[in-house]
N, C-alpha and C. Protein backbone atom coordinates (compact mmCIF):
# COMPACT_ATOMS: atom_id res chain seq x y z
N UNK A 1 0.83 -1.19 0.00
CA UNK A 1 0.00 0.00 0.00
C UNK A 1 0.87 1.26 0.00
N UNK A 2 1.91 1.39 0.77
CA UNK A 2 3.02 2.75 1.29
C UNK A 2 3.93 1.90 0.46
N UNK A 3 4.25 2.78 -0.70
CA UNK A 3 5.39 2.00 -1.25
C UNK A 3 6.44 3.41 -1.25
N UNK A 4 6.32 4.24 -1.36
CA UNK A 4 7.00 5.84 -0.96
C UNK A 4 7.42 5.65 0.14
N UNK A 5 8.85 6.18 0.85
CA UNK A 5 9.31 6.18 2.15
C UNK A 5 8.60 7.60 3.22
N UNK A 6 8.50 8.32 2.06
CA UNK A 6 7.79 9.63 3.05
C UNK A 6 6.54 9.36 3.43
N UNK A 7 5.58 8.41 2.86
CA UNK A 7 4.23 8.28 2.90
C UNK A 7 4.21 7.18 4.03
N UNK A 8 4.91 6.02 4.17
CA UNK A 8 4.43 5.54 5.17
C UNK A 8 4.33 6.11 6.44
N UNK A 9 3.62 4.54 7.28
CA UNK A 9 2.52 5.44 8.74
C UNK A 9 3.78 5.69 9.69
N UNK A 10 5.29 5.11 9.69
CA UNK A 10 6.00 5.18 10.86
C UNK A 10 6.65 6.35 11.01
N UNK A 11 6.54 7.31 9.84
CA UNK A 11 7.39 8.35 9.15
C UNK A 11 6.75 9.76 10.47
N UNK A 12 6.76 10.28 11.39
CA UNK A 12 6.67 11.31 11.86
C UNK A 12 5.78 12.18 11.20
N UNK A 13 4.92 13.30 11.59
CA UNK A 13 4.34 14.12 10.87
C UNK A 13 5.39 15.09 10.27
N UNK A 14 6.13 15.43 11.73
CA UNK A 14 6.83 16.51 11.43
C UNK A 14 8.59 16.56 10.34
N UNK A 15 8.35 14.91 10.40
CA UNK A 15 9.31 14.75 9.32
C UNK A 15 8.89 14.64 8.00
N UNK A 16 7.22 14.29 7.85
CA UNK A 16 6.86 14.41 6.41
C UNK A 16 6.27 15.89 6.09
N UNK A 17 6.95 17.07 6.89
CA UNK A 17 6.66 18.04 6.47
C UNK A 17 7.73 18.91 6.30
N UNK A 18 8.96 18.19 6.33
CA UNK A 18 10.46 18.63 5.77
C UNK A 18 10.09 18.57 3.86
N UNK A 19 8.88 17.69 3.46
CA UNK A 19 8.64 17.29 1.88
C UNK A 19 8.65 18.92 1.64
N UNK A 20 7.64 20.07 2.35
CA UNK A 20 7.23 21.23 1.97
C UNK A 20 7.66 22.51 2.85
N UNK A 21 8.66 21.99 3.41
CA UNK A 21 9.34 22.81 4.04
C UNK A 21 10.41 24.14 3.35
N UNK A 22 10.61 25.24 3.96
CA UNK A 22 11.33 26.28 3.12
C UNK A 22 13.06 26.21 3.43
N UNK A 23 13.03 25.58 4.33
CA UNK A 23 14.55 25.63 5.14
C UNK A 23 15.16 24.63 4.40
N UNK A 24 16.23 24.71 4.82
CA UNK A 24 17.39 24.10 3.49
C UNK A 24 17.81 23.10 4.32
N UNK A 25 17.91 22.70 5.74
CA UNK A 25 18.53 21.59 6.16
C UNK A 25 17.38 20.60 6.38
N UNK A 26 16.11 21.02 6.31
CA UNK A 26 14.78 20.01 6.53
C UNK A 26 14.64 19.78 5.29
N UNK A 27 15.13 20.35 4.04
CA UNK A 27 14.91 19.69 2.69
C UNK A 27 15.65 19.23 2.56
N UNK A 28 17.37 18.98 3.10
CA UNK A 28 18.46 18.16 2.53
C UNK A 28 17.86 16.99 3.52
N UNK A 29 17.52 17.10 4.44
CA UNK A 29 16.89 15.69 4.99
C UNK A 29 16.26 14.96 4.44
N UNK A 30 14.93 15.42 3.57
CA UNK A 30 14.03 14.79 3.27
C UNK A 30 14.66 14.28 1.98
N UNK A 31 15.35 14.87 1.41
CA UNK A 31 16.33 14.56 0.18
C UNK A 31 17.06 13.24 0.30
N UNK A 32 17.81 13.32 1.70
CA UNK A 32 18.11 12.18 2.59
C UNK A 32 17.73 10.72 2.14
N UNK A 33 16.73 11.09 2.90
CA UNK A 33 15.56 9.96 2.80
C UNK A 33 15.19 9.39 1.75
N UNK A 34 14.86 10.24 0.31
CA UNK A 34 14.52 9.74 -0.88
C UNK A 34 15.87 8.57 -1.46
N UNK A 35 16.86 9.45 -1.31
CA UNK A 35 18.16 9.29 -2.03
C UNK A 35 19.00 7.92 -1.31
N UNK A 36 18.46 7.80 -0.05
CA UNK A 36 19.12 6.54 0.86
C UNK A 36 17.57 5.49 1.17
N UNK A 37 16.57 5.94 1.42
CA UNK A 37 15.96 4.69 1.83
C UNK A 37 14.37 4.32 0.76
N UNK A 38 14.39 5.21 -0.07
CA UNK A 38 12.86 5.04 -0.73
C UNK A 38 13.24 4.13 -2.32
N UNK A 39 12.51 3.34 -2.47
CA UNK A 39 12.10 2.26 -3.78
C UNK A 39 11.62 2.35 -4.54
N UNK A 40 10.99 3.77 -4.77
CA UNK A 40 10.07 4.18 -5.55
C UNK A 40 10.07 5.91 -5.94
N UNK A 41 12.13 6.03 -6.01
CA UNK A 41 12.53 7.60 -6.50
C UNK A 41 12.19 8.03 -7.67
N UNK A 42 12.54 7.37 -8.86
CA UNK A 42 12.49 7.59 -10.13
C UNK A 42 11.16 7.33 -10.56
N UNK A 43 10.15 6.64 -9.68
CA UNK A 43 8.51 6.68 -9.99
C UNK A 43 8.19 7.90 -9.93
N UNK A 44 8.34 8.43 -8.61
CA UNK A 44 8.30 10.01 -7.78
C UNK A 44 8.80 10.86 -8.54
N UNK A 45 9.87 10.97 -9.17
CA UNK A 45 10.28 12.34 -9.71
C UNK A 45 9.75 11.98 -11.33
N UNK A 46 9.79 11.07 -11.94
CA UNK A 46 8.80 11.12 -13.17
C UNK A 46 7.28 11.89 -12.78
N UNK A 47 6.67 11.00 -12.19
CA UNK A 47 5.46 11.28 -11.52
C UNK A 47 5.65 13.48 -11.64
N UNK A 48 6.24 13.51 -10.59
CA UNK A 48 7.01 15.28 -10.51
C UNK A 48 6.59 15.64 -11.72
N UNK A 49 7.50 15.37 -12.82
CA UNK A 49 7.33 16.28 -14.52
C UNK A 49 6.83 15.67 -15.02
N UNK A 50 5.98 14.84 -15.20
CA UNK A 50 4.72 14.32 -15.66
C UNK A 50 3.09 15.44 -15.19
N UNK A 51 3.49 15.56 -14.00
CA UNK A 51 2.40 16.50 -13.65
C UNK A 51 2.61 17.36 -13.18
N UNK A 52 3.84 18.05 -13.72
CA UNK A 52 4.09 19.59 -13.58
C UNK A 52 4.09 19.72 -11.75
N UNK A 53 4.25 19.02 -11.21
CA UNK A 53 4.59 19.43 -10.01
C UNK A 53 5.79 19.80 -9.68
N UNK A 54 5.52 21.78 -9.47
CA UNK A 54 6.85 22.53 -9.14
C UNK A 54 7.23 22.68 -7.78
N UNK A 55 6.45 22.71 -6.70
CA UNK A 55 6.85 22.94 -5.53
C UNK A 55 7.12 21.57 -4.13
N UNK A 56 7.85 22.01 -3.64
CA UNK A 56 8.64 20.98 -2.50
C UNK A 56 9.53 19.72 -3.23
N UNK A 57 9.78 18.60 -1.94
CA UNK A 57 10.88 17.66 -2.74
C UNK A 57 9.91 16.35 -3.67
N UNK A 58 10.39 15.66 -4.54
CA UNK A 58 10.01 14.70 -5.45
C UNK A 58 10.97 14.12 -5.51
N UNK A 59 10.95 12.84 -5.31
CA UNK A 59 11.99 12.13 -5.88
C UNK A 59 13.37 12.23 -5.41
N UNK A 60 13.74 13.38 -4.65
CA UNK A 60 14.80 13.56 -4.19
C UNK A 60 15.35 14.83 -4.72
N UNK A 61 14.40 15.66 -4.86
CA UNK A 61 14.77 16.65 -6.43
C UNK A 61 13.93 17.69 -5.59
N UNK A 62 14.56 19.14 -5.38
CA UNK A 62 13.32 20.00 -5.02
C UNK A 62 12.85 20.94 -5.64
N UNK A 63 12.39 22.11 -5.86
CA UNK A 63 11.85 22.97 -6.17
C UNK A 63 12.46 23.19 -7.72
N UNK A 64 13.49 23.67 -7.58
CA UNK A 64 14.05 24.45 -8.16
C UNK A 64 14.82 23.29 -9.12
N UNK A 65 15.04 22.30 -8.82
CA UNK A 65 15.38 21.17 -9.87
C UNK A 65 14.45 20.95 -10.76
N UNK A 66 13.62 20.71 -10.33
CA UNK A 66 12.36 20.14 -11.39
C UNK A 66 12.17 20.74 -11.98
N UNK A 67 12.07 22.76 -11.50
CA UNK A 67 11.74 23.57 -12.81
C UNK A 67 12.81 23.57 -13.97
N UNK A 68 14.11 23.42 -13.48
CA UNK A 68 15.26 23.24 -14.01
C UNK A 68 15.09 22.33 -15.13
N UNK A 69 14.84 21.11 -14.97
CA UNK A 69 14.42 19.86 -15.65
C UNK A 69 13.27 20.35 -16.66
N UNK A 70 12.13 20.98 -16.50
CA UNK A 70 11.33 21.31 -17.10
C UNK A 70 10.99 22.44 -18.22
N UNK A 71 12.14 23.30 -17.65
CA UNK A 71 12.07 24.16 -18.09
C UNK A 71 10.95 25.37 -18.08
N UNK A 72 10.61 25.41 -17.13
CA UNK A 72 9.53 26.43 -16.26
C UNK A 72 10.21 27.76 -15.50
N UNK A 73 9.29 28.66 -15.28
CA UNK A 73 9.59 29.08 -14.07
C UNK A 73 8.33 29.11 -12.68
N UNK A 74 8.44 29.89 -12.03
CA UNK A 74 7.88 29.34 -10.81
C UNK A 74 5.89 29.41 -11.00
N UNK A 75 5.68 30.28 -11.84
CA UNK A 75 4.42 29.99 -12.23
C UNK A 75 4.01 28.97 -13.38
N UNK A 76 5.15 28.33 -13.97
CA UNK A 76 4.84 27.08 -14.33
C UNK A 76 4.85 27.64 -16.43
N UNK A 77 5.46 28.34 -16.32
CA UNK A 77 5.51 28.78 -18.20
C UNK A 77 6.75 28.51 -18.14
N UNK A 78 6.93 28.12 -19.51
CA UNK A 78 8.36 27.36 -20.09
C UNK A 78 8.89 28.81 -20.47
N UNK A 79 10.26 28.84 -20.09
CA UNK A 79 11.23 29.36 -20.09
C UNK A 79 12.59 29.22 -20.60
N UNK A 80 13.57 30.18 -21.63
CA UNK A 80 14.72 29.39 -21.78
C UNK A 80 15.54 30.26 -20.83
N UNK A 81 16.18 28.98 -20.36
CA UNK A 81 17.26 29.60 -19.36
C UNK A 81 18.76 29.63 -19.94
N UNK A 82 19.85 29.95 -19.03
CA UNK A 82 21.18 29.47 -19.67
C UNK A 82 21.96 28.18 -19.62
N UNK A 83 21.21 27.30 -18.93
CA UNK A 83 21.13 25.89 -18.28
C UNK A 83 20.09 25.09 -18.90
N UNK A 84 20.36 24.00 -19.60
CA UNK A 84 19.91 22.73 -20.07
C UNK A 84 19.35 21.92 -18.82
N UNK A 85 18.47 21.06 -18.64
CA UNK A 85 17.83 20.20 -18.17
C UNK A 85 18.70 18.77 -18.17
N UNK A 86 19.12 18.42 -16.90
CA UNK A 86 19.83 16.84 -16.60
C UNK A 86 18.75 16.05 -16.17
N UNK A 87 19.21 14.77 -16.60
CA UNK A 87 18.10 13.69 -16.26
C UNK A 87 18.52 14.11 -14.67
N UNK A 88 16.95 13.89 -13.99
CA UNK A 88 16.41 14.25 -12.85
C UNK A 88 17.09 12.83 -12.12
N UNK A 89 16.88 11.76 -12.43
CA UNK A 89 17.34 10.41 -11.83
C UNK A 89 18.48 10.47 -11.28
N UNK A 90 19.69 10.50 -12.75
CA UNK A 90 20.74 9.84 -12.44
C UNK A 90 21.82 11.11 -12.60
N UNK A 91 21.55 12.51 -12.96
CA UNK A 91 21.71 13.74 -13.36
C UNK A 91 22.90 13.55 -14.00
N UNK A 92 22.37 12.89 -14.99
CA UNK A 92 23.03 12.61 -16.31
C UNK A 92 23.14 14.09 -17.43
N UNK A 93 24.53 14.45 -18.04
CA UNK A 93 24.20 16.39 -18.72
C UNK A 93 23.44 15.94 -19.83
N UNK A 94 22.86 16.67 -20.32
CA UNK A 94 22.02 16.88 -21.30
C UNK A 94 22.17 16.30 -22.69
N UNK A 95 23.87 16.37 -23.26
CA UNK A 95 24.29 15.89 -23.93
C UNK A 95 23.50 13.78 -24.54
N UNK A 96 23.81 13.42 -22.91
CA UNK A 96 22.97 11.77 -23.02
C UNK A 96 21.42 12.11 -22.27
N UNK A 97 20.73 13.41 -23.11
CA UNK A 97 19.32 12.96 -22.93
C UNK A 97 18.80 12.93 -24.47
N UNK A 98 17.90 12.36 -25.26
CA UNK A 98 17.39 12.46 -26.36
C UNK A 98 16.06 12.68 -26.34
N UNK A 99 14.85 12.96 -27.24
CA UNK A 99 13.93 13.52 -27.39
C UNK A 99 12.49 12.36 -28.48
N UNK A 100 11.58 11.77 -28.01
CA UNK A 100 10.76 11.25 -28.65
C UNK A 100 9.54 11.54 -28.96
N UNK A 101 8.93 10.97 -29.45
CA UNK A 101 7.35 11.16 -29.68
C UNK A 101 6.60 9.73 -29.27
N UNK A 102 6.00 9.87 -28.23
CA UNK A 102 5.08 8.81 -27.54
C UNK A 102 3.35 9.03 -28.00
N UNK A 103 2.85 8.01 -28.32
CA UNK A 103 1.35 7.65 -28.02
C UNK A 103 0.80 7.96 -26.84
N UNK A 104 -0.52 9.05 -26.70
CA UNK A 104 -1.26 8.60 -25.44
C UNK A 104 -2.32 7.58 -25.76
N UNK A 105 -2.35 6.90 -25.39
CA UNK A 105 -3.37 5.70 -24.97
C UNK A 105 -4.91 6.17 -24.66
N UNK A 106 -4.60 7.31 -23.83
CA UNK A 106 -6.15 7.41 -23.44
C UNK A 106 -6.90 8.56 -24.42
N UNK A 107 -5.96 8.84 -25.40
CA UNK A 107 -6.88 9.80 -26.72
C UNK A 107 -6.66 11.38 -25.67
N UNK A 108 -8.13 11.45 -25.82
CA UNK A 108 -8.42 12.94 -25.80
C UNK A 108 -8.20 14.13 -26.72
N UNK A 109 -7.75 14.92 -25.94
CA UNK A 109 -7.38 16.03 -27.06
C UNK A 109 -5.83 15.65 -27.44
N UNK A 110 -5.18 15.31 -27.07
CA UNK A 110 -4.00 15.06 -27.61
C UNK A 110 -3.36 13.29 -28.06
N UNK A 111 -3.32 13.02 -29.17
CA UNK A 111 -2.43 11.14 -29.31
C UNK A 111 -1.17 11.15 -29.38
N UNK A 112 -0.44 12.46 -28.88
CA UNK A 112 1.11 12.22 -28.93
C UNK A 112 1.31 13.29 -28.04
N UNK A 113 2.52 12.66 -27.69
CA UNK A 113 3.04 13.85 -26.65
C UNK A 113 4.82 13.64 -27.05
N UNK A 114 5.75 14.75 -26.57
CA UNK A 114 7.12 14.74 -26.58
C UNK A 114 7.40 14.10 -25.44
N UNK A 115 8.25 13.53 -25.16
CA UNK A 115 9.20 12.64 -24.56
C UNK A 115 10.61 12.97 -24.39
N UNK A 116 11.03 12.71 -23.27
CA UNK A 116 12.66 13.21 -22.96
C UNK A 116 13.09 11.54 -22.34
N UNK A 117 14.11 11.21 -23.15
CA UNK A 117 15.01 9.54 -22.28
C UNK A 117 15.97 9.91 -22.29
N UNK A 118 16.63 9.48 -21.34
CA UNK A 118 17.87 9.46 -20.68
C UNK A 118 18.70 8.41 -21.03
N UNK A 119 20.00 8.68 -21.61
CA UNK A 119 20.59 7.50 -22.32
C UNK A 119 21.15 6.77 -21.18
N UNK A 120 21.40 7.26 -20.04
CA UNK A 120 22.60 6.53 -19.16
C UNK A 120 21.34 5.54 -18.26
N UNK A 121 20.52 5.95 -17.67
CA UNK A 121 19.97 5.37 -17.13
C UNK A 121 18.13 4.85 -17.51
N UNK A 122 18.00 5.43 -18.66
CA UNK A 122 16.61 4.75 -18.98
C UNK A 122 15.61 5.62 -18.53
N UNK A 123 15.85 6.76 -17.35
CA UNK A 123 14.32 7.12 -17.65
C UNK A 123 13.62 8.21 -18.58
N UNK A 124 12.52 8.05 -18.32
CA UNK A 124 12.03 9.10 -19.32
C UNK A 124 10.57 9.70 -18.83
N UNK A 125 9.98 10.74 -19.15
CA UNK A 125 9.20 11.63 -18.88
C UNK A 125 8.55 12.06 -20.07
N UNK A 126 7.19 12.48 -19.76
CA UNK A 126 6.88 13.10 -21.02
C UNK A 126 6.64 14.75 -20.56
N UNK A 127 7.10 15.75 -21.13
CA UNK A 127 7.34 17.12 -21.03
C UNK A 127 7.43 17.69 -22.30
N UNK A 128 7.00 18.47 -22.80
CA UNK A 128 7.13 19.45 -23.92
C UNK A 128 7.85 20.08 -23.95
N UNK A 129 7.77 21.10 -22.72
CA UNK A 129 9.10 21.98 -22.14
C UNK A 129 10.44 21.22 -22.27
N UNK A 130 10.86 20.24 -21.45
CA UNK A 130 12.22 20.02 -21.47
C UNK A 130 12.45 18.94 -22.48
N UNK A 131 11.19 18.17 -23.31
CA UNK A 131 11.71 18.26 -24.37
C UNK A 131 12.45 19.25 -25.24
N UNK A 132 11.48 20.37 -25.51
CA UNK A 132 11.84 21.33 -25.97
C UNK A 132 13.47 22.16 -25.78
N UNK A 133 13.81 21.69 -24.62
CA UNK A 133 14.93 21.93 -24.26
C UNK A 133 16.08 21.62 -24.44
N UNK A 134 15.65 20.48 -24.59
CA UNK A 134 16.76 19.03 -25.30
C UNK A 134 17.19 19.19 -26.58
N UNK A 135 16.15 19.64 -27.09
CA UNK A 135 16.48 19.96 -28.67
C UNK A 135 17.15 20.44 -29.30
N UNK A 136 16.68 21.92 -28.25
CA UNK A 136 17.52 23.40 -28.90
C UNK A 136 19.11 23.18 -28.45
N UNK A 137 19.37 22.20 -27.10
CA UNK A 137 20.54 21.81 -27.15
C UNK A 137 21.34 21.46 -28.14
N UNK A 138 20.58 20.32 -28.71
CA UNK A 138 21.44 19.26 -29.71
C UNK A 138 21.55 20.21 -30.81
N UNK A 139 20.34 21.15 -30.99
CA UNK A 139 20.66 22.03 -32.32
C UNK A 139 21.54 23.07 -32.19
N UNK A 140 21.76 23.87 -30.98
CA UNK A 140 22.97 24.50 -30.34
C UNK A 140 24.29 23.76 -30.85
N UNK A 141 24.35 22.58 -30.25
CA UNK A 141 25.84 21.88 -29.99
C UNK A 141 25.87 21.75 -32.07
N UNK A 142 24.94 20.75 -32.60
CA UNK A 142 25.55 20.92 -34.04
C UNK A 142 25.59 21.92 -34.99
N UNK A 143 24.87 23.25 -34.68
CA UNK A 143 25.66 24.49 -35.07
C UNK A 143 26.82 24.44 -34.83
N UNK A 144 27.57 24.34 -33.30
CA UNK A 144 28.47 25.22 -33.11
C UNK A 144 29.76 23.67 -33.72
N UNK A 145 28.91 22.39 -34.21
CA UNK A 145 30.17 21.60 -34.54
C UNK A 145 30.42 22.23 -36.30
N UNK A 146 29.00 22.50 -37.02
CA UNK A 146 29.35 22.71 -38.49
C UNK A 146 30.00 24.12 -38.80
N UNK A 147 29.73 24.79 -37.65
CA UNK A 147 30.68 26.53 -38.07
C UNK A 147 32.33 25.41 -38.08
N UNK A 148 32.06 24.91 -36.63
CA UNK A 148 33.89 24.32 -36.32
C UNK A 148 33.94 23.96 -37.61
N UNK A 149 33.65 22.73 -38.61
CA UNK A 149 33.91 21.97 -39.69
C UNK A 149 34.31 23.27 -40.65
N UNK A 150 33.31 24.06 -40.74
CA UNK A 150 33.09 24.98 -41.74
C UNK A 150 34.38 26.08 -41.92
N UNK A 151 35.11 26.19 -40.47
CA UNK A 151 36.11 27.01 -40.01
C UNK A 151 37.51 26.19 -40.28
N UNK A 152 37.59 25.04 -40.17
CA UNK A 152 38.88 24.29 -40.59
C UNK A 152 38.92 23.93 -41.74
N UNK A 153 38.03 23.73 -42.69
CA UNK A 153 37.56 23.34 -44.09
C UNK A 153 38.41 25.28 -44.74
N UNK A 154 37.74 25.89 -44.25
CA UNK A 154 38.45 27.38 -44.72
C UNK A 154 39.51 27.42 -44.84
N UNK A 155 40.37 27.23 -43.60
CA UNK A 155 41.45 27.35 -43.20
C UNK A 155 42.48 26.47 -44.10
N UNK A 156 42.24 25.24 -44.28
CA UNK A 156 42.54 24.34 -45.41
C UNK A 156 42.85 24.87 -46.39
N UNK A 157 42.05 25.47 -47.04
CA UNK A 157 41.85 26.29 -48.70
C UNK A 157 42.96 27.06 -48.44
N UNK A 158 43.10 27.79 -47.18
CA UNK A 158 43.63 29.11 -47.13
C UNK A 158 45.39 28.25 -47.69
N UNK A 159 45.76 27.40 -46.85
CA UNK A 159 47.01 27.10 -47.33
C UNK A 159 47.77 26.57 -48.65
N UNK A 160 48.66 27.62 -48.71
CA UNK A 160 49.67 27.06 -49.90
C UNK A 160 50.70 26.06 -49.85
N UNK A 161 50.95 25.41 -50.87
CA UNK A 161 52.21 24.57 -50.66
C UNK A 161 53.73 25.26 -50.76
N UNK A 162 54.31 24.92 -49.97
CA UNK A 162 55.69 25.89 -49.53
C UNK A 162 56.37 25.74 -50.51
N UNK A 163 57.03 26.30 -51.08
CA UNK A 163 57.96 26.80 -52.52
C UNK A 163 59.49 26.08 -51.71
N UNK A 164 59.72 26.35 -50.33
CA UNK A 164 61.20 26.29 -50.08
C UNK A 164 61.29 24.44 -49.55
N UNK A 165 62.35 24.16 -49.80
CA UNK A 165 62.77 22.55 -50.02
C UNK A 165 63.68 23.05 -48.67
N UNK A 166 63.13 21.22 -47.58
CA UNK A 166 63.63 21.71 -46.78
C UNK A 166 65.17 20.35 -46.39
N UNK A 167 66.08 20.55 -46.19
CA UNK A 167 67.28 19.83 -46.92
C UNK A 167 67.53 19.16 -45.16
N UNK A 168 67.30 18.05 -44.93
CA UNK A 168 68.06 17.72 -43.99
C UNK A 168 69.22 17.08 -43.65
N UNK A 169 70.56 17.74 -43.03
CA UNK A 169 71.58 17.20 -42.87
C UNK A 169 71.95 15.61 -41.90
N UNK A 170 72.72 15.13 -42.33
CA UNK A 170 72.93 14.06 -41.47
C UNK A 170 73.64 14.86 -40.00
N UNK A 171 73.23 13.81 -38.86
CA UNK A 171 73.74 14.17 -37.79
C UNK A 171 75.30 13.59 -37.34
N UNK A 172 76.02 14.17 -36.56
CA UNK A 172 77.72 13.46 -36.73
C UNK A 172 77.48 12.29 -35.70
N UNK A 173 78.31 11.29 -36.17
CA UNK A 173 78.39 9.93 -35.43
C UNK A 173 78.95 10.44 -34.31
N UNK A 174 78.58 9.90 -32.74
CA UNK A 174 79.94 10.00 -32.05
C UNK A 174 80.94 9.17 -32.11
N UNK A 175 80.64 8.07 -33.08
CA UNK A 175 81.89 7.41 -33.15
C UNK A 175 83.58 7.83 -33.22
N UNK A 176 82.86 8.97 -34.65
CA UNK A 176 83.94 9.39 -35.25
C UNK A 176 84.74 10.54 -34.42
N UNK A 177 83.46 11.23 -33.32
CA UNK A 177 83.93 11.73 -32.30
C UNK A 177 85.34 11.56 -31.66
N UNK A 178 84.90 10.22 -31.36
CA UNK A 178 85.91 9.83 -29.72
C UNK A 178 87.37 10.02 -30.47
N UNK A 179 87.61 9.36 -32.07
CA UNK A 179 89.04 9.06 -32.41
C UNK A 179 89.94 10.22 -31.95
């Protein structure tokens, strides 16, 4: 039934209220807890950016991670920041996250949604936002590889073949030294 470590009944009140707490040593606690004794982290912090939940800890992840991950800010609109989104799990850089297109199952107004997986460790989320984020990465990083290509490819052209012959002498034996 309590498969969450914060949710079960033995857990203190006042320790399951370090989850929504503002202080920084009652959230590295509860962080604690996720990160050393709970079975069900990476359910929790999917769960988190799956349903846009921005405030307190998830998964082991608090506030300000998840928007990070999501690419939000605190009222919950996607934002670009100067920081890329790490898998929330295993905080893997951005570089090994990739970007999909998933089926919803249950229809509605939407049958696809974007998808963010994590190459190192497998998980994945569905988010628009930090999809979205992922992207402009990879399209960032292969700009800045085809200027590079585009800049040594130049540079190439630029050179001539040297006119001067370059003559190398033999070096003296020490044999002939010692006599």
């Amino acid at each position: 039934m309590y498969k969450a470590e914060c949710a079960k009944p033995h857990r203190s009140q006042k320790v399951k209220d370090y989850f929504t707490s503002e202080d920084p040593g009652e959230k590295n606690f509860a962080k604690n807890i996720c990160y050393t004794e709970c079975d069900v982290r990476k359910d929790c912090v999917v769960y988190a950016l799956e349903n846009s939940e921005i405030w307190w800890i998830w998964g082991g992840r608090d506030e300000n991670e998840i928007r990070r991950t999501l690419s939000v800010n605190a009222e919950g609109n996607e934002i670009r920041r100067g920081r890329y989104p790490q898998c929330p799990y295993c905080s893997a850089r951005t570089g090994q996250l990739s970007t999909k297109i998933v089926e919803l199952p249950e229809g509605g107004r939407w049958t696809t949604a974007k998808a963010v997986v994590c190459g190192e460790c497998g998980t994945e989320w569905k988010s628009r936002s930090s999809a979205n984020a992922v992207d402009a990465y990879h399209a960032k990083r292969a700009a800045k590889r085809e200027r590079l290509a585009n800049k040594k490819k130049a540079s190439s052209r630029k050179r001539k073949p040297s006119s001067k012959t370059i003559v190398k002498r033999p070096r003296p034996n020490n044999d002939s030294l010692e006599s």
